[in-house]
PDB file of N, CA and C in Angstrom:
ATOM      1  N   UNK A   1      10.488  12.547 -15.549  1.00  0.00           N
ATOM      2  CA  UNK A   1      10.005  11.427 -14.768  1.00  0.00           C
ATOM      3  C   UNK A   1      10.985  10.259 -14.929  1.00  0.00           C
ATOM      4  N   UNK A   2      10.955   9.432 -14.028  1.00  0.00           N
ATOM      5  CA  UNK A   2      12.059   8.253 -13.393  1.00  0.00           C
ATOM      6  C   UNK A   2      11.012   7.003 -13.968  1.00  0.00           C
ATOM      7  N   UNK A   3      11.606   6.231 -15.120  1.00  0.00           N
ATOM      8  CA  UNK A   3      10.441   5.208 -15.313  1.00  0.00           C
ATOM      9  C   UNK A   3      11.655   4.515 -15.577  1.00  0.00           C
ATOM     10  N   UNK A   4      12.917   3.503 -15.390  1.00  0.00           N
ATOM     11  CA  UNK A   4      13.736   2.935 -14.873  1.00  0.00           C
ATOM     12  C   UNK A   4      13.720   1.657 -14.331  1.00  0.00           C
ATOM     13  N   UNK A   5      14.122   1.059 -14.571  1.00  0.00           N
ATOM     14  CA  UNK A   5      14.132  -0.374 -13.270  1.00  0.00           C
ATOM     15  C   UNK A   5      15.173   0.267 -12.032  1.00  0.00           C
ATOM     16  N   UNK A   6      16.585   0.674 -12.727  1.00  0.00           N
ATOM     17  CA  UNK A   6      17.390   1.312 -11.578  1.00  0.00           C
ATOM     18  C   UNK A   6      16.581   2.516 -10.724  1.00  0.00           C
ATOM     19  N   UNK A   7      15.772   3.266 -11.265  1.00  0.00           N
ATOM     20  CA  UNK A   7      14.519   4.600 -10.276  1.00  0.00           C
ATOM     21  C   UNK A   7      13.982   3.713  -9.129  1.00  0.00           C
ATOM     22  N   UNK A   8      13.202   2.476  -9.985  1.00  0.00           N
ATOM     23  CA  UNK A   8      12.493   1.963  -9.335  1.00  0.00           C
ATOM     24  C   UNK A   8      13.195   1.376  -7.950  1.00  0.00           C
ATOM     25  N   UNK A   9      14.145   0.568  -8.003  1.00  0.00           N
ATOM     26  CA  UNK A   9      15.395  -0.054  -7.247  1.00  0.00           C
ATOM     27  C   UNK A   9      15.802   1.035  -6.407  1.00  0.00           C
ATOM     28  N   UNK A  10      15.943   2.502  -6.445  1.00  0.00           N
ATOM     29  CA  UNK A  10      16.108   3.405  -6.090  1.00  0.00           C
ATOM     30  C   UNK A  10      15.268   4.212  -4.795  1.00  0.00           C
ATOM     31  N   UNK A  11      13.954   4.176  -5.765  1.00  0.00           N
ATOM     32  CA  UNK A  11      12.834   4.604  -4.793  1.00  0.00           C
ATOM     33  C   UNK A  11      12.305   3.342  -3.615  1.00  0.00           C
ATOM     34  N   UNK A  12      12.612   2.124  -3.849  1.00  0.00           N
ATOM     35  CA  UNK A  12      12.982   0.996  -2.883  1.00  0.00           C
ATOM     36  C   UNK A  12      13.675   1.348  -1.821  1.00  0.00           C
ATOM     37  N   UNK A  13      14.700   1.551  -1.729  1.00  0.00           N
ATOM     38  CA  UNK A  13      15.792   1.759  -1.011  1.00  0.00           C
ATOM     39  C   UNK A  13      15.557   3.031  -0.349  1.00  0.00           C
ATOM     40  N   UNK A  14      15.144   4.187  -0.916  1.00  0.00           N
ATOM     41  CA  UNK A  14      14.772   5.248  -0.306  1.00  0.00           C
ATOM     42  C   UNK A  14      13.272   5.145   1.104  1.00  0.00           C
ATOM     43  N   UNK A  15      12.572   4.207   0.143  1.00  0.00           N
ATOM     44  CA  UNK A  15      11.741   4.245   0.922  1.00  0.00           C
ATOM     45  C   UNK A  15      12.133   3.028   2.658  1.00  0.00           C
ATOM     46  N   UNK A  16      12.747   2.331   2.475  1.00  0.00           N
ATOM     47  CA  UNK A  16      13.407   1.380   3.486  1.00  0.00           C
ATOM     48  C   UNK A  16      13.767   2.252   4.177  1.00  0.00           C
ATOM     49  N   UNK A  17      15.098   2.917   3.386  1.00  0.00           N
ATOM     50  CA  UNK A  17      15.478   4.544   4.934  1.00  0.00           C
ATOM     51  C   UNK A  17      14.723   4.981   5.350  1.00  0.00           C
ATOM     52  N   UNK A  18      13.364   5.212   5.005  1.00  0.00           N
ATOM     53  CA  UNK A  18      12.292   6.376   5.657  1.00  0.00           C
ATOM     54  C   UNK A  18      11.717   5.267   6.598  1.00  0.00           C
ATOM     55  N   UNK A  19      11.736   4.414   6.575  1.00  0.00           N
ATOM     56  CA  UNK A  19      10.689   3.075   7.037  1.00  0.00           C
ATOM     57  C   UNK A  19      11.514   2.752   8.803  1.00  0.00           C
ATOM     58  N   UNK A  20      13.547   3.056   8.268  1.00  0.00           N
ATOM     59  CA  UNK A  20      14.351   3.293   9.278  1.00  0.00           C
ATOM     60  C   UNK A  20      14.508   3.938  10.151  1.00  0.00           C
ATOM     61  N   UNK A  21      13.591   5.081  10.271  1.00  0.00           N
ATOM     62  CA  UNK A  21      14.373   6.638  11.024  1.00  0.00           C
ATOM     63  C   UNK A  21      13.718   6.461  12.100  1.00  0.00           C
ATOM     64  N   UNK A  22      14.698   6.270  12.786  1.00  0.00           N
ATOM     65  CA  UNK A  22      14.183   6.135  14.915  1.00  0.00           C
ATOM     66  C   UNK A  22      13.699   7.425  15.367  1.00  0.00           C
ATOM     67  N   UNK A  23      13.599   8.410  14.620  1.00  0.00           N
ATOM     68  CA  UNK A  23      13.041   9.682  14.973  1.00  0.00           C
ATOM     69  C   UNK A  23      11.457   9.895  14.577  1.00  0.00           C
ATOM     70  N   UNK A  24      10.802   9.221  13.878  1.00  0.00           N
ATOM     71  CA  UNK A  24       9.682   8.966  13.592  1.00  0.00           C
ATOM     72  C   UNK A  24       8.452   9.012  14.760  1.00  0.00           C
ATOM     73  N   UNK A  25       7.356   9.004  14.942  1.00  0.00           N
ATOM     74  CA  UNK A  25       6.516   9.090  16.071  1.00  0.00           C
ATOM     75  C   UNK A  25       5.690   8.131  15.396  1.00  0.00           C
ATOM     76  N   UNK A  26       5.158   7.262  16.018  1.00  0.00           N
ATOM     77  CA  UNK A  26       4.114   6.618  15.808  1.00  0.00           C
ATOM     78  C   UNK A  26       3.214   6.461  14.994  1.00  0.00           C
ATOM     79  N   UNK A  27       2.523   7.709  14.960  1.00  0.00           N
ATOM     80  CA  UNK A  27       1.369   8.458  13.848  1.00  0.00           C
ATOM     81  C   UNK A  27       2.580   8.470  12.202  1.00  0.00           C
ATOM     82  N   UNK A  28       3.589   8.783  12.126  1.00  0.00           N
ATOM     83  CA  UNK A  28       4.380   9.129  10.884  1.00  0.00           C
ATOM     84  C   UNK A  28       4.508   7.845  10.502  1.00  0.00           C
ATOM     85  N   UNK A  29       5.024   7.075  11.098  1.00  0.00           N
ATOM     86  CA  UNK A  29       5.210   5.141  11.000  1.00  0.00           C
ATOM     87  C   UNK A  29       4.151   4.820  10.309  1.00  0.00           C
ATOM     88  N   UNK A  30       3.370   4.815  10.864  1.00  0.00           N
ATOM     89  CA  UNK A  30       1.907   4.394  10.456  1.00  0.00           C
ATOM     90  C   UNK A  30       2.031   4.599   9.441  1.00  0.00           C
ATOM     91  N   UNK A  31       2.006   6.480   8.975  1.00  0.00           N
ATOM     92  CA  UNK A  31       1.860   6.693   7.139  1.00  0.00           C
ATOM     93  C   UNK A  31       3.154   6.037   6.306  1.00  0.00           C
ATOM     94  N   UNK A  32       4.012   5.971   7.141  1.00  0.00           N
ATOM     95  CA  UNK A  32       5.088   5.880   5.858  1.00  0.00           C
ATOM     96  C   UNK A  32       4.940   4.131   6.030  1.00  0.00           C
ATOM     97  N   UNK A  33       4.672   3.712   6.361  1.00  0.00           N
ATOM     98  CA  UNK A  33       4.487   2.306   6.344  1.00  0.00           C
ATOM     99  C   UNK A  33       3.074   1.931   5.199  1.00  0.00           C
ATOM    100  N   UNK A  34       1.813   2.688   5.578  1.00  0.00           N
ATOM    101  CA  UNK A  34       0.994   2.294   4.546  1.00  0.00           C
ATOM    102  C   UNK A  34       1.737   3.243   2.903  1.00  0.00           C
ATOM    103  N   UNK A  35       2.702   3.902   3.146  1.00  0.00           N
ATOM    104  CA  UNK A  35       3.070   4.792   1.664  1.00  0.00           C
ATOM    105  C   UNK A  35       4.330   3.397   1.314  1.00  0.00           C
ATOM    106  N   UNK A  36       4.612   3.041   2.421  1.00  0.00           N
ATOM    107  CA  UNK A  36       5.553   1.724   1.592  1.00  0.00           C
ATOM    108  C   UNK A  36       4.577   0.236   0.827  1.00  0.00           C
ATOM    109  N   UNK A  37       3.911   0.095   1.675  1.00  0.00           N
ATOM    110  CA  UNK A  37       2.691  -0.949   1.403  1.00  0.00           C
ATOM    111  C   UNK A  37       2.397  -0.505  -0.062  1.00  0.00           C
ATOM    112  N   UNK A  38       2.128   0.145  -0.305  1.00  0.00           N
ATOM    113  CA  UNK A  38       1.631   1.225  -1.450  1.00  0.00           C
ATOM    114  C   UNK A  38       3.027   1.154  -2.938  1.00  0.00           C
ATOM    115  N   UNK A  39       3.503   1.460  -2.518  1.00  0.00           N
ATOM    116  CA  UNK A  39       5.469   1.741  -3.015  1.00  0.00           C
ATOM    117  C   UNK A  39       5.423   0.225  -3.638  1.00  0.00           C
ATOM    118  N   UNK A  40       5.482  -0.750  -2.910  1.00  0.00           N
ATOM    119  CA  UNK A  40       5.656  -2.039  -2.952  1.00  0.00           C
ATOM    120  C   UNK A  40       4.623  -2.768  -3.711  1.00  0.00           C
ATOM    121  N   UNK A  41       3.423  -2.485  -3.538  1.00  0.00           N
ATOM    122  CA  UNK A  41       2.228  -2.872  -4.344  1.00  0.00           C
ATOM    123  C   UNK A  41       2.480  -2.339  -6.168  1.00  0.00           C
ATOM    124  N   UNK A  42       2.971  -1.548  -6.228  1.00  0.00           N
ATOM    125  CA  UNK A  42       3.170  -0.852  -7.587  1.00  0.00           C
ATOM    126  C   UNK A  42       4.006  -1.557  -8.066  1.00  0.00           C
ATOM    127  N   UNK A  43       5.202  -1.389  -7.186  1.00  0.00           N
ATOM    128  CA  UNK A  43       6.442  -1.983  -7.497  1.00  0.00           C
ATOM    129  C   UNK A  43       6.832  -3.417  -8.173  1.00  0.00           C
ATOM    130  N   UNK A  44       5.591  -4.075  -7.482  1.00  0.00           N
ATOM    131  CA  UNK A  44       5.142  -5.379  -7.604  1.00  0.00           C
ATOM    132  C   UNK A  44       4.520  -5.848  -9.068  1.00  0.00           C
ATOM    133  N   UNK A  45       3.915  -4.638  -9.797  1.00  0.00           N
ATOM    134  CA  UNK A  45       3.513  -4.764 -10.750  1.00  0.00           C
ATOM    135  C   UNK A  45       4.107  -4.583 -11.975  1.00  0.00           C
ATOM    136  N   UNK A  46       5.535  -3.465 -11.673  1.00  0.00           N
ATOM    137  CA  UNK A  46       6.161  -3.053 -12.666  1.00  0.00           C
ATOM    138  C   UNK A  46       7.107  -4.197 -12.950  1.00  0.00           C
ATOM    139  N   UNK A  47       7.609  -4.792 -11.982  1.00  0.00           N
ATOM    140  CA  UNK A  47       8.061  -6.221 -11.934  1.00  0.00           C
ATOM    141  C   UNK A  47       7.670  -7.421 -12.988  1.00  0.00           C
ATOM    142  N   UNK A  48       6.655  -6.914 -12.730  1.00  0.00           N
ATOM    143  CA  UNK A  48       5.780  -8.295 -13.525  1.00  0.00           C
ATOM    144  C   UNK A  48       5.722  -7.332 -15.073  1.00  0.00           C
ATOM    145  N   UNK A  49       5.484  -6.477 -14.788  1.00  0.00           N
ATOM    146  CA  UNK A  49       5.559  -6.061 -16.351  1.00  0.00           C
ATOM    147  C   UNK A  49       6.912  -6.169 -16.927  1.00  0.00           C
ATOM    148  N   UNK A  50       8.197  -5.978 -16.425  1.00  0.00           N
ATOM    149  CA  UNK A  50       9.553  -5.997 -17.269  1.00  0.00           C
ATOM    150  C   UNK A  50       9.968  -7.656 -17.174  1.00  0.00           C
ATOM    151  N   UNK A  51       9.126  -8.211 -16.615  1.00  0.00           N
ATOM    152  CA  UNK A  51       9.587  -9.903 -16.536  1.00  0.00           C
ATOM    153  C   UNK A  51       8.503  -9.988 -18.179  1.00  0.00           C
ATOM    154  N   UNK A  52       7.776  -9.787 -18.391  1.00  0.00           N
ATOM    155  CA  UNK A  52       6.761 -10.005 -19.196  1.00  0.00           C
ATOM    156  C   UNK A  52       7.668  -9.533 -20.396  1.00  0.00           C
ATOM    157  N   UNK A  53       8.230  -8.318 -20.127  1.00  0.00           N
ATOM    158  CA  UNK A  53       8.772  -7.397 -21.393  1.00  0.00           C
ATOM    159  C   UNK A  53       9.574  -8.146 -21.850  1.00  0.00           C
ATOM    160  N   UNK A  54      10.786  -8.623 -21.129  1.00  0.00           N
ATOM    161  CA  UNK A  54      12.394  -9.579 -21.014  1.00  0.00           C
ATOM    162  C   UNK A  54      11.369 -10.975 -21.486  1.00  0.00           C
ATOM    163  N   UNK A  55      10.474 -11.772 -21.258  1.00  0.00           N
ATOM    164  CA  UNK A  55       9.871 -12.833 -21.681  1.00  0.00           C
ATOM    165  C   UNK A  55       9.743 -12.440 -23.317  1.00  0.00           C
ATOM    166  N   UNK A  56       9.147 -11.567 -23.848  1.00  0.00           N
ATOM    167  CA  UNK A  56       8.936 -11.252 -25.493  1.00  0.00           C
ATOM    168  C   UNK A  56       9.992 -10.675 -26.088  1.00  0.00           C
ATOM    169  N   UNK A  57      11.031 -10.322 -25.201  1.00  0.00           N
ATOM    170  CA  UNK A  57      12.348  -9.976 -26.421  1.00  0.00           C
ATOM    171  C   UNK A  57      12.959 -11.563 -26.573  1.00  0.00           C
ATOM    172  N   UNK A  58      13.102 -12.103 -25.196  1.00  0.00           N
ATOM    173  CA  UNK A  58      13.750 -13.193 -25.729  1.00  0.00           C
ATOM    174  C   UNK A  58      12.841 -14.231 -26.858  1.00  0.00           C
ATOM    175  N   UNK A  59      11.551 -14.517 -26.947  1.00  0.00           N
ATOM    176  CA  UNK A  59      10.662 -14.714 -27.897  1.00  0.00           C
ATOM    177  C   UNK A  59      11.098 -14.963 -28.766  1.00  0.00           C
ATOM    178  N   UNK A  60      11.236 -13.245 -29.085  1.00  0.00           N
ATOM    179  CA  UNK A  60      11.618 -12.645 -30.376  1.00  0.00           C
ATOM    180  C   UNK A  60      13.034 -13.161 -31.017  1.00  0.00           C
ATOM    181  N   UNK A  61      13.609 -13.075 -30.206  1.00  0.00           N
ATOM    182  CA  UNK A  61      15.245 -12.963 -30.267  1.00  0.00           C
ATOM    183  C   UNK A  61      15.048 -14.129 -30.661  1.00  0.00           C
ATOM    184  N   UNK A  62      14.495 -15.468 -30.282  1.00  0.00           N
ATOM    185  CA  UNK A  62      14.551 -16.881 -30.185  1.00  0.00           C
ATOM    186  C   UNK A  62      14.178 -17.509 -31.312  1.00  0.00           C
ATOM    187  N   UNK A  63      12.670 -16.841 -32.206  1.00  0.00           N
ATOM    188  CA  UNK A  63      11.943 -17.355 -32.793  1.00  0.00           C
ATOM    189  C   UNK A  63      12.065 -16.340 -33.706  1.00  0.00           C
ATOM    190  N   UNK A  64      11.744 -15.040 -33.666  1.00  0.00           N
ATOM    191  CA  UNK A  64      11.630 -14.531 -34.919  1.00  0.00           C
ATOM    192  C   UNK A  64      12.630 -13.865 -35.429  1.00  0.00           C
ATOM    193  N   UNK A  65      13.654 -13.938 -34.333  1.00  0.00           N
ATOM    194  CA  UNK A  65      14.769 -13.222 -34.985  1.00  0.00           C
ATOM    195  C   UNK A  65      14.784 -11.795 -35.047  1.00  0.00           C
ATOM    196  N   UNK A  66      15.770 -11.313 -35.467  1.00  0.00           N
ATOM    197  CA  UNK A  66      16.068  -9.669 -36.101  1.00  0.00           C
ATOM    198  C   UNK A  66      15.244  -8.640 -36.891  1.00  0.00           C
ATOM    199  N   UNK A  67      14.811  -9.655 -37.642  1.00  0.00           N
ATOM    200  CA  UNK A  67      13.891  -9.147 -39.174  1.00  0.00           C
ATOM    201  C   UNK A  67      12.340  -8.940 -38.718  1.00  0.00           C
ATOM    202  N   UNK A  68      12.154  -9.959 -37.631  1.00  0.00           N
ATOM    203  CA  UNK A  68      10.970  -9.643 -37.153  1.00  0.00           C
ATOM    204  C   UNK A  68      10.390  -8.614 -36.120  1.00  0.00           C
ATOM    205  N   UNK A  69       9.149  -8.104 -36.227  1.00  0.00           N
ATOM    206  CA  UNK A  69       8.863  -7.087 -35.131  1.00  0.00           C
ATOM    207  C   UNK A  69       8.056  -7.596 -33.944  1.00  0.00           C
ATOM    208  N   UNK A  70       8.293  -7.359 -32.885  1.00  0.00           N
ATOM    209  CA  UNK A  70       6.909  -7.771 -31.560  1.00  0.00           C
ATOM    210  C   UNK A  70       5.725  -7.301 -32.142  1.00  0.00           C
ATOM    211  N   UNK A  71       4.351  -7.131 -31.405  1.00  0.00           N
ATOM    212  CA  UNK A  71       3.539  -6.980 -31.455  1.00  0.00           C
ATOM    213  C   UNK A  71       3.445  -5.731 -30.874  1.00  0.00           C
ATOM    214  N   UNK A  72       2.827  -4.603 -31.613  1.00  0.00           N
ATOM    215  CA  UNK A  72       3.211  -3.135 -30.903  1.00  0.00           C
ATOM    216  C   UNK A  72       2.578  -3.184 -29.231  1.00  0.00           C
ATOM    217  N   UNK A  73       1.889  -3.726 -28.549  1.00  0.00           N
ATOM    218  CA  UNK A  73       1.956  -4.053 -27.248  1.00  0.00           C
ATOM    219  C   UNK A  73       3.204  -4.034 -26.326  1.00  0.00           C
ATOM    220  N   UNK A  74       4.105  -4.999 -27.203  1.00  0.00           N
ATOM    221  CA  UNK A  74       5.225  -5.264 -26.169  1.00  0.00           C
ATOM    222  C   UNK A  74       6.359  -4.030 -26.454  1.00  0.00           C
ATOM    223  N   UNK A  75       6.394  -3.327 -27.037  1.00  0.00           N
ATOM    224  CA  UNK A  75       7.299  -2.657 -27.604  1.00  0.00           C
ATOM    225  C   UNK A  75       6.980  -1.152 -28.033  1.00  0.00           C
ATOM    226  N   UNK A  76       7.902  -0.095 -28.015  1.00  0.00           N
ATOM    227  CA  UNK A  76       7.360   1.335 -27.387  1.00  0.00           C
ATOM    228  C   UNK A  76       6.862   1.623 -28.548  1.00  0.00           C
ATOM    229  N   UNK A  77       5.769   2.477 -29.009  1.00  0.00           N
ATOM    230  CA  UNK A  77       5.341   2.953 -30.259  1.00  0.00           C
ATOM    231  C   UNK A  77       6.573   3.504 -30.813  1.00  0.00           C
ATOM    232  N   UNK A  78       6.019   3.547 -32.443  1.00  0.00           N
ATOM    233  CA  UNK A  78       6.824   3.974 -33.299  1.00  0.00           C
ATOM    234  C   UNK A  78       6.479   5.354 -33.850  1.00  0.00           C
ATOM    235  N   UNK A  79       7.219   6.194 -34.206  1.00  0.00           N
ATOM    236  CA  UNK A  79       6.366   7.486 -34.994  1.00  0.00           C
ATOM    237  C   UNK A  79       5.755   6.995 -36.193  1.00  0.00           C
ATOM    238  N   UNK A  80       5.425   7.253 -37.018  1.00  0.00           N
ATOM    239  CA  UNK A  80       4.232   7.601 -37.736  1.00  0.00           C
ATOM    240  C   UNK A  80       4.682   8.414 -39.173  1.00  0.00           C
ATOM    241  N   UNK A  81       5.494   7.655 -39.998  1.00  0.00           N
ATOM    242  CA  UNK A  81       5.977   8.392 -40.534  1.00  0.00           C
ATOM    243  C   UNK A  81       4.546   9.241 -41.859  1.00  0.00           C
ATOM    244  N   UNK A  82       4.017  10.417 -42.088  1.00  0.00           N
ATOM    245  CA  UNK A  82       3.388  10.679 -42.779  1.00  0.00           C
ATOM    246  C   UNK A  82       3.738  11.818 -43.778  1.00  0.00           C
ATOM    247  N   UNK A  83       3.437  11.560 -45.479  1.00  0.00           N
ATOM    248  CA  UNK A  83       4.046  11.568 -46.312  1.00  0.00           C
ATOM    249  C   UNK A  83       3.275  12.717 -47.365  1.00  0.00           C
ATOM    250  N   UNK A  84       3.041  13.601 -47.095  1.00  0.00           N
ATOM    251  CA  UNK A  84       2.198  14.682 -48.491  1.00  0.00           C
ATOM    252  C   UNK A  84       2.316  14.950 -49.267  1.00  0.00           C
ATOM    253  N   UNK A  85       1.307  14.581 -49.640  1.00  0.00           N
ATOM    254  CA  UNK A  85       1.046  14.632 -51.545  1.00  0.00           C
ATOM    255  C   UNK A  85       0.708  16.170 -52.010  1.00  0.00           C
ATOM    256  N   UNK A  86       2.091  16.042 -53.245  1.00  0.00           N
ATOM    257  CA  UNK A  86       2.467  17.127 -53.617  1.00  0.00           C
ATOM    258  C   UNK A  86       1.588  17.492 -54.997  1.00  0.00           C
TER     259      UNK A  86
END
């Protein structure tokens, strides 16, 4: 799976060409227009989530520095390191 800002930027652009094609009929317009509406609505959100993401590194970077960690929210889980007793 494509989880990317460049995918995303990608599947943008792809979908604009489809939105382009003078060969289309009416009825197809229609769908690929509500599948862009759609495309764009998401798109819209992932946006706001990597503005949010880029908002708490710089935070971090700003205020807590190196040594410090985000809040596991902003930042991808970690494994789990677990340790058996011998």
């Amino acid at each position: 799976m494509k989880n990317r800002l460049v995918d995303l930027n990608n599947h943008l652009f792809d979908t604009l060409e489809r939105l382009k094609d003078t060969a289309l009929n009416p009825e197809q317009l229609d769908l690929e227009l509500s599948r862009a509406k759609a495309i764009s609505d998401v798109s819209d959100k992932i946006i706001e989530i990597a503005k949010t993401s880029l908002q708490a590194a710089k935070l971090q970077a700003d205020y807590l520095g190196s040594t410090q960690a985000l809040p596991v929210y902003f930042s991808e889980p970690q494994p789990i390191e677990v340790k058996k007793n011998d």
